[in-house]
N, C-alpha and C. Protein backbone atom coordinates (compact mmCIF):
# COMPACT_ATOMS: atom_id res chain seq x y z
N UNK A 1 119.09 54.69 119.24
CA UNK A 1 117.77 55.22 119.50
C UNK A 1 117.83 56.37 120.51
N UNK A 2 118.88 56.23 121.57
CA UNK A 2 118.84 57.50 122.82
C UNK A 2 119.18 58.23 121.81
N UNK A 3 119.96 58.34 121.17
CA UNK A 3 120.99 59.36 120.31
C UNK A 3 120.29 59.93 119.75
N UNK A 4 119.22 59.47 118.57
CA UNK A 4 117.94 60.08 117.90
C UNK A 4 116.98 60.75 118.86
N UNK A 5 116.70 60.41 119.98
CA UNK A 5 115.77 61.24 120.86
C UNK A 5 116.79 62.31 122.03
N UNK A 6 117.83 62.08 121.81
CA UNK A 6 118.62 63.67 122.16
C UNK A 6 118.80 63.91 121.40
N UNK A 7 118.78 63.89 120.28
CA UNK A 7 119.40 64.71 119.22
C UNK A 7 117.84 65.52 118.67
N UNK A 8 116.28 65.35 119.13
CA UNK A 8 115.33 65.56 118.94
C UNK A 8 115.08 66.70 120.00
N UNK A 9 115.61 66.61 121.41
CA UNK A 9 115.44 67.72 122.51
C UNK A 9 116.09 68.07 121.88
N UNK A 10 117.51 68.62 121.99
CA UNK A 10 117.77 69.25 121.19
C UNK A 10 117.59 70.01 120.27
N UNK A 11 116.65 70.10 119.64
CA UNK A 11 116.11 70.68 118.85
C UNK A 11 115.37 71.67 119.13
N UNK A 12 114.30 70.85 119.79
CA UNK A 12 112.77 71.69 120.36
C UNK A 12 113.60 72.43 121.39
N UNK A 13 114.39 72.15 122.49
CA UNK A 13 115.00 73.15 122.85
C UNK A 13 115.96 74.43 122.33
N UNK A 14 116.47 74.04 121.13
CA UNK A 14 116.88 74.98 121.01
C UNK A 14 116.26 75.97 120.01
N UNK A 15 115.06 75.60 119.13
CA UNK A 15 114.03 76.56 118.89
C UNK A 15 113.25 77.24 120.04
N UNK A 16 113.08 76.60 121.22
CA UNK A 16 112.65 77.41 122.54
C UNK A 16 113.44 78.71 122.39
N UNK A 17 114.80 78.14 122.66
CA UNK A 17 115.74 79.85 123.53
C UNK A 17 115.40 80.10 122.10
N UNK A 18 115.84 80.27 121.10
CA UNK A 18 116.11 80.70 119.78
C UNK A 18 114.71 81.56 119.41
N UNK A 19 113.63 80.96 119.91
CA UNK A 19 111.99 81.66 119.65
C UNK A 19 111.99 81.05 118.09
N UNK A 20 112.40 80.38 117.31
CA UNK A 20 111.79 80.11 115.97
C UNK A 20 111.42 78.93 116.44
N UNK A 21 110.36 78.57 115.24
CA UNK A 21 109.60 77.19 115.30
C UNK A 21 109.27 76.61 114.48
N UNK A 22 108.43 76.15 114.18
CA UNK A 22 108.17 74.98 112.69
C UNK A 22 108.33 75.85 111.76
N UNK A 23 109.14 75.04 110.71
CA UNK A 23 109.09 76.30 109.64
C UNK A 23 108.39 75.81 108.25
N UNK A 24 107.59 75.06 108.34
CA UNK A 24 106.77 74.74 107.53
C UNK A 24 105.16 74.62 108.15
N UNK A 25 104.62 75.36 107.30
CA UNK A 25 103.13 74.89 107.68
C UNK A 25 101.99 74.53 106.80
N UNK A 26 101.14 74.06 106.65
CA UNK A 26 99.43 73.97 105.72
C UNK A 26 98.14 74.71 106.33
N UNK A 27 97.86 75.37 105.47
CA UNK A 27 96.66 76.26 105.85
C UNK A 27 95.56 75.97 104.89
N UNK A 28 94.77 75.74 105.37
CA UNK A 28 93.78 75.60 104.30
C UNK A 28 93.78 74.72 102.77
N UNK A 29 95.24 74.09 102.75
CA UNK A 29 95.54 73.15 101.95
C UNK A 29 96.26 74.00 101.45
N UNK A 30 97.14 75.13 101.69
CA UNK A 30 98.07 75.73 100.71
C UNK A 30 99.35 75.65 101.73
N UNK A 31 100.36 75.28 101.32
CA UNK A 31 101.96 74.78 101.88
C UNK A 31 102.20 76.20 102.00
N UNK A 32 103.40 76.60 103.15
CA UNK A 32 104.00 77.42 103.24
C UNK A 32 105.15 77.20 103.95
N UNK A 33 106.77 77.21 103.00
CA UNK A 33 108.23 76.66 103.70
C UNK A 33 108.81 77.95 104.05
N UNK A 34 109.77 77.30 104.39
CA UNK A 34 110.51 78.61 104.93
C UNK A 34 110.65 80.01 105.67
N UNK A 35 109.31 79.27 106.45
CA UNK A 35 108.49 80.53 107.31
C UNK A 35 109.99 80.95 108.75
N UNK A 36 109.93 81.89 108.58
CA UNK A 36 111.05 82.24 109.35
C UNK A 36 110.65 83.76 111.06
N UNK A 37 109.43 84.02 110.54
CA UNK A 37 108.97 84.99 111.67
C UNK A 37 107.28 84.35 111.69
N UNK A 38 106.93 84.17 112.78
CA UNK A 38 105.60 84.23 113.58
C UNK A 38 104.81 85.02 114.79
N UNK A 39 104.43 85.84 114.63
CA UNK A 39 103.75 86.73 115.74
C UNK A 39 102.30 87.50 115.26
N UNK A 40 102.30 88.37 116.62
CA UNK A 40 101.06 88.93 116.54
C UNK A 40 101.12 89.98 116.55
N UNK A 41 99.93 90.85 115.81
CA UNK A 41 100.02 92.35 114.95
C UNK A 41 98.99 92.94 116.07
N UNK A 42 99.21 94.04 115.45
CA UNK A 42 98.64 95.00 116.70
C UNK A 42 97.24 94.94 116.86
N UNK A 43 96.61 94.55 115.54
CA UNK A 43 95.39 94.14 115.74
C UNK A 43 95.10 92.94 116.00
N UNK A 44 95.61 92.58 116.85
CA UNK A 44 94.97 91.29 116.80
C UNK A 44 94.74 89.75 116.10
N UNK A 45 96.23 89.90 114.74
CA UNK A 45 96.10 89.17 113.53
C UNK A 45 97.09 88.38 113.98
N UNK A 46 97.50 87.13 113.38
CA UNK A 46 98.66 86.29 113.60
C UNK A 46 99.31 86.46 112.26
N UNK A 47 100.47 87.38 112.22
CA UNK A 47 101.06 87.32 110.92
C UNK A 47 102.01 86.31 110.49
N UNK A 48 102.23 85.60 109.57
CA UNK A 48 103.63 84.23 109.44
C UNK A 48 104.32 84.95 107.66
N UNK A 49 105.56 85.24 108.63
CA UNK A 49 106.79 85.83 107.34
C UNK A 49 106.71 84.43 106.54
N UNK A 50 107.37 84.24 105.42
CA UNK A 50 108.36 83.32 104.84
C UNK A 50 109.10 84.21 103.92
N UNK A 51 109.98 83.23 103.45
CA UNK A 51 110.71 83.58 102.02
C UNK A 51 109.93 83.88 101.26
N UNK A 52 109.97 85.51 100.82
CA UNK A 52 108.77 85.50 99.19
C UNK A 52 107.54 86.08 99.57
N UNK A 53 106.67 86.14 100.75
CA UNK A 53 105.58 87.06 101.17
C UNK A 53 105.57 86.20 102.58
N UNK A 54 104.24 86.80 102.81
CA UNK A 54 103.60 87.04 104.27
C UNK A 54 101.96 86.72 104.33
N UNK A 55 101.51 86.19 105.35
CA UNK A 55 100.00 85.92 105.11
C UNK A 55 99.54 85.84 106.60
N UNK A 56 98.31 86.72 107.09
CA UNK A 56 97.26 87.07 108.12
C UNK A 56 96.69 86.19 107.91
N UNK A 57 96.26 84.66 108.03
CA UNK A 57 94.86 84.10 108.21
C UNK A 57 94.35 83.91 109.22
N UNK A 58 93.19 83.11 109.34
CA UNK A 58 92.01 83.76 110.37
C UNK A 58 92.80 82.36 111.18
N UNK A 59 93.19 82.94 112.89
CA UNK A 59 93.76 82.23 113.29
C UNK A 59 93.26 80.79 113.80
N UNK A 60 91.71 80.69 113.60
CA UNK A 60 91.15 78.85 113.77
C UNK A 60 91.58 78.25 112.73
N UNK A 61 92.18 78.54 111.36
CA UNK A 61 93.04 77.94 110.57
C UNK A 61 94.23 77.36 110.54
N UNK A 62 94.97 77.93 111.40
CA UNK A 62 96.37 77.65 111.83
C UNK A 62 96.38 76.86 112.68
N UNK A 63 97.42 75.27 112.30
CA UNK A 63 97.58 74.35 113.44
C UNK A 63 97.96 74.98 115.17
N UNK A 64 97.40 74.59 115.76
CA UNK A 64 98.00 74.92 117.15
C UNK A 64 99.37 74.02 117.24
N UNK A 65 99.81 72.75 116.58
CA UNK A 65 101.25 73.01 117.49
C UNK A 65 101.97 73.84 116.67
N UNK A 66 101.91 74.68 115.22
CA UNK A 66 102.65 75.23 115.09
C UNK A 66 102.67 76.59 115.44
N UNK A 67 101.40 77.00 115.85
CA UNK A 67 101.64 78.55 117.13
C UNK A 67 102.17 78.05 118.06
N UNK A 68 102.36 76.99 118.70
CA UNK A 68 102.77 76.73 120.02
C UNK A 68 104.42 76.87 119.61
N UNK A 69 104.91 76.19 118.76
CA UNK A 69 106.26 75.92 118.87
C UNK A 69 106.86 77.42 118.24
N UNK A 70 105.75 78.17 118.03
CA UNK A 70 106.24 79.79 117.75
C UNK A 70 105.76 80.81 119.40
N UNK A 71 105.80 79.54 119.98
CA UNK A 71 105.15 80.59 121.63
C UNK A 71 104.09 81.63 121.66
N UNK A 72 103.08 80.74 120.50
CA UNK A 72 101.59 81.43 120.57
C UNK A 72 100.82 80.32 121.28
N UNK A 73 100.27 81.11 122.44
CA UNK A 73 100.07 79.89 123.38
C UNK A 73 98.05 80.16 123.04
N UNK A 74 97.05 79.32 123.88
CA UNK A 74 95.82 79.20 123.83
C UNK A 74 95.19 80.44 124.32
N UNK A 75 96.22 81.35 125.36
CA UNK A 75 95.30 82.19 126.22
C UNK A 75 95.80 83.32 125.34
N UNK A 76 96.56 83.08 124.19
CA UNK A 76 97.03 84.10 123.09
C UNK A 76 95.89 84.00 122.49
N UNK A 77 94.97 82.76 121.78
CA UNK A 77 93.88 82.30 120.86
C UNK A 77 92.67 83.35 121.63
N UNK A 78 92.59 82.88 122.68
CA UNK A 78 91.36 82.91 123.29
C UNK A 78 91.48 84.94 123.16
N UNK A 79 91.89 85.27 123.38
CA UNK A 79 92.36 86.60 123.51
C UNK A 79 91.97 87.71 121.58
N UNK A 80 92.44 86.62 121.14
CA UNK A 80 92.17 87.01 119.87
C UNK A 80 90.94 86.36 119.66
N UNK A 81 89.66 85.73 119.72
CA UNK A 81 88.50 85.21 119.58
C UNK A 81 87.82 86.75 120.35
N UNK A 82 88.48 86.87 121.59
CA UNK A 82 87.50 88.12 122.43
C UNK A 82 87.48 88.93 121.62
N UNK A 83 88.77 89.94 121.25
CA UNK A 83 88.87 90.56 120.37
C UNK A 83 88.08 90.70 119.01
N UNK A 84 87.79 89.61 118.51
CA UNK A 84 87.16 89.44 117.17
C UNK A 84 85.58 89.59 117.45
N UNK A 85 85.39 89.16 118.55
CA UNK A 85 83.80 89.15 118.88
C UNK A 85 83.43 90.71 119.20
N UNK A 86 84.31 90.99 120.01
CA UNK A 86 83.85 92.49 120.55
C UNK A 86 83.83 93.63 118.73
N UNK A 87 85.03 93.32 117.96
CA UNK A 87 85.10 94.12 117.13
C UNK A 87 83.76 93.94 115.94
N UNK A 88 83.34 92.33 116.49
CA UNK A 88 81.75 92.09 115.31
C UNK A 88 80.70 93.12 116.16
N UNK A 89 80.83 93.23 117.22
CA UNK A 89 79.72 93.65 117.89
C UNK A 89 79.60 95.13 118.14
N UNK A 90 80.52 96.06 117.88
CA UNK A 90 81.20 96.99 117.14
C UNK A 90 80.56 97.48 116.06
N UNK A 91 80.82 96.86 115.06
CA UNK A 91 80.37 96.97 113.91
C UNK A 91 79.07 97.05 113.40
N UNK A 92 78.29 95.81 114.14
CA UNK A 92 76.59 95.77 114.24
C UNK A 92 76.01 96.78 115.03
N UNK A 93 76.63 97.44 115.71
CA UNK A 93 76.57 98.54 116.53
C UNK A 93 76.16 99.87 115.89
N UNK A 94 77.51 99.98 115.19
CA UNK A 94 77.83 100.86 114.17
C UNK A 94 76.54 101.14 113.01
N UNK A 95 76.43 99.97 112.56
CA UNK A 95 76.07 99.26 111.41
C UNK A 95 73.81 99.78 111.66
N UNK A 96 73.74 99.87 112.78
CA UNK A 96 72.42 99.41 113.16
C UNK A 96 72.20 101.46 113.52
N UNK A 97 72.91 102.16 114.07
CA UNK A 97 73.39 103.14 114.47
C UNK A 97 73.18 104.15 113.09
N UNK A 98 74.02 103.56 111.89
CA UNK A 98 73.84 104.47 110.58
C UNK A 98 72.84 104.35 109.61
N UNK A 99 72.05 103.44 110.30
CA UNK A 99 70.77 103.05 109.71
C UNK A 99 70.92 101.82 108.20
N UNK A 100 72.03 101.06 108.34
CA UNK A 100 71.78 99.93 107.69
C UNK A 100 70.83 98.93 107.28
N UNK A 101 69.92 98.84 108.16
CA UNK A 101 69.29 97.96 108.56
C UNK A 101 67.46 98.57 108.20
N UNK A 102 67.06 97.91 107.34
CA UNK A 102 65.46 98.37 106.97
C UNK A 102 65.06 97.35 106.82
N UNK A 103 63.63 98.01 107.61
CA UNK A 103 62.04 97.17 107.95
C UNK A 103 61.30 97.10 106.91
N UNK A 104 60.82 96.42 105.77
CA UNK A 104 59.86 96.64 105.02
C UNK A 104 59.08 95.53 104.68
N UNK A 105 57.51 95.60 105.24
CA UNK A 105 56.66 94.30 105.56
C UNK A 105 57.27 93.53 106.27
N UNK A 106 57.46 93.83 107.35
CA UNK A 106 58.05 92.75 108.51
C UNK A 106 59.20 92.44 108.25
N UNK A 107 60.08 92.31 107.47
CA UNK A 107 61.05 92.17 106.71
C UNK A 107 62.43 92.86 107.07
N UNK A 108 63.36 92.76 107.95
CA UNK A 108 64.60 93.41 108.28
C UNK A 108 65.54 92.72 107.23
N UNK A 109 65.86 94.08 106.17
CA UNK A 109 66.99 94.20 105.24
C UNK A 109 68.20 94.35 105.52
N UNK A 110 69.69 94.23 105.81
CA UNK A 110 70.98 94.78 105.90
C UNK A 110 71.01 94.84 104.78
N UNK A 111 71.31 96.74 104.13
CA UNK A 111 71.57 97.29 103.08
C UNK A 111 72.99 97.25 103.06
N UNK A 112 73.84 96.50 104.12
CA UNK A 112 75.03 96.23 103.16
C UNK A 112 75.63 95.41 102.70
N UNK A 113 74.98 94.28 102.21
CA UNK A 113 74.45 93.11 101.38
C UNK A 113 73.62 93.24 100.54
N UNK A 114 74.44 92.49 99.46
CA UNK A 114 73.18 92.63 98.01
C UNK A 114 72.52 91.14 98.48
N UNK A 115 71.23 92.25 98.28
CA UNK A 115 70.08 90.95 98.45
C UNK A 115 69.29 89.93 97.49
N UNK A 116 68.90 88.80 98.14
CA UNK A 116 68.15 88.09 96.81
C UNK A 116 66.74 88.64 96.31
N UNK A 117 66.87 88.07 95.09
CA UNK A 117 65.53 88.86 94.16
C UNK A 117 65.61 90.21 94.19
């Protein structure tokens, strides 16, 4: 039993120095093996390599221990939530600015959405 739980540090330590980490993950109910790179893009995205492609999802999807054991820590999360908020608020900015947005009978439209009826 010691033998199985050093032979377990072991491990997690040596994915520490090494920087790789779980190499399997579930997102949204879709498997992904052989993930071999995990980090963060310049915008702000969490990209995860594997064998065969690559996939950006929205990072409240992604287990936290497997950002963690890729040394994406919480104040990494939180950082990317700011980011995402400021860039919505940006946009509505933008959005409100180019005149998106119409009044008709009390009624505020965003014309960049198809609307009902």
């Amino acid at each position: 039993m010691k033998v199985l739980l050093g032979m377990a540090v072991a491990v997690l330590v040596g994915r520490s120095v090494f920087g790789a980490g779980f190499t399997t993950v579930t997102i949204n109910g879709k498997g992904y093996t052989n993930v071999n790179d995990v980090h963060l893009t310049s915008d702000n995205r969490i990209m995860i390599l594997f064998s065969g492609g690559g996939v950006s999802p929205n990072a409240d999807t992604i287990p936290t221990d497997f950002l963690e054991s890729w040394n994406i820590t919480k104040e990494t999360l939180e950082k990317i939530k700011a980011s995402e908020a400021i860039k919505a608020e940006n946009n509505l900015q933008n959005a409100i600015v180019s005149g998106c947005f119409r009044k008709v009978d009390g009624v505020v439209y965003d014309t960049r959405k198809p609307q009902s009826g």
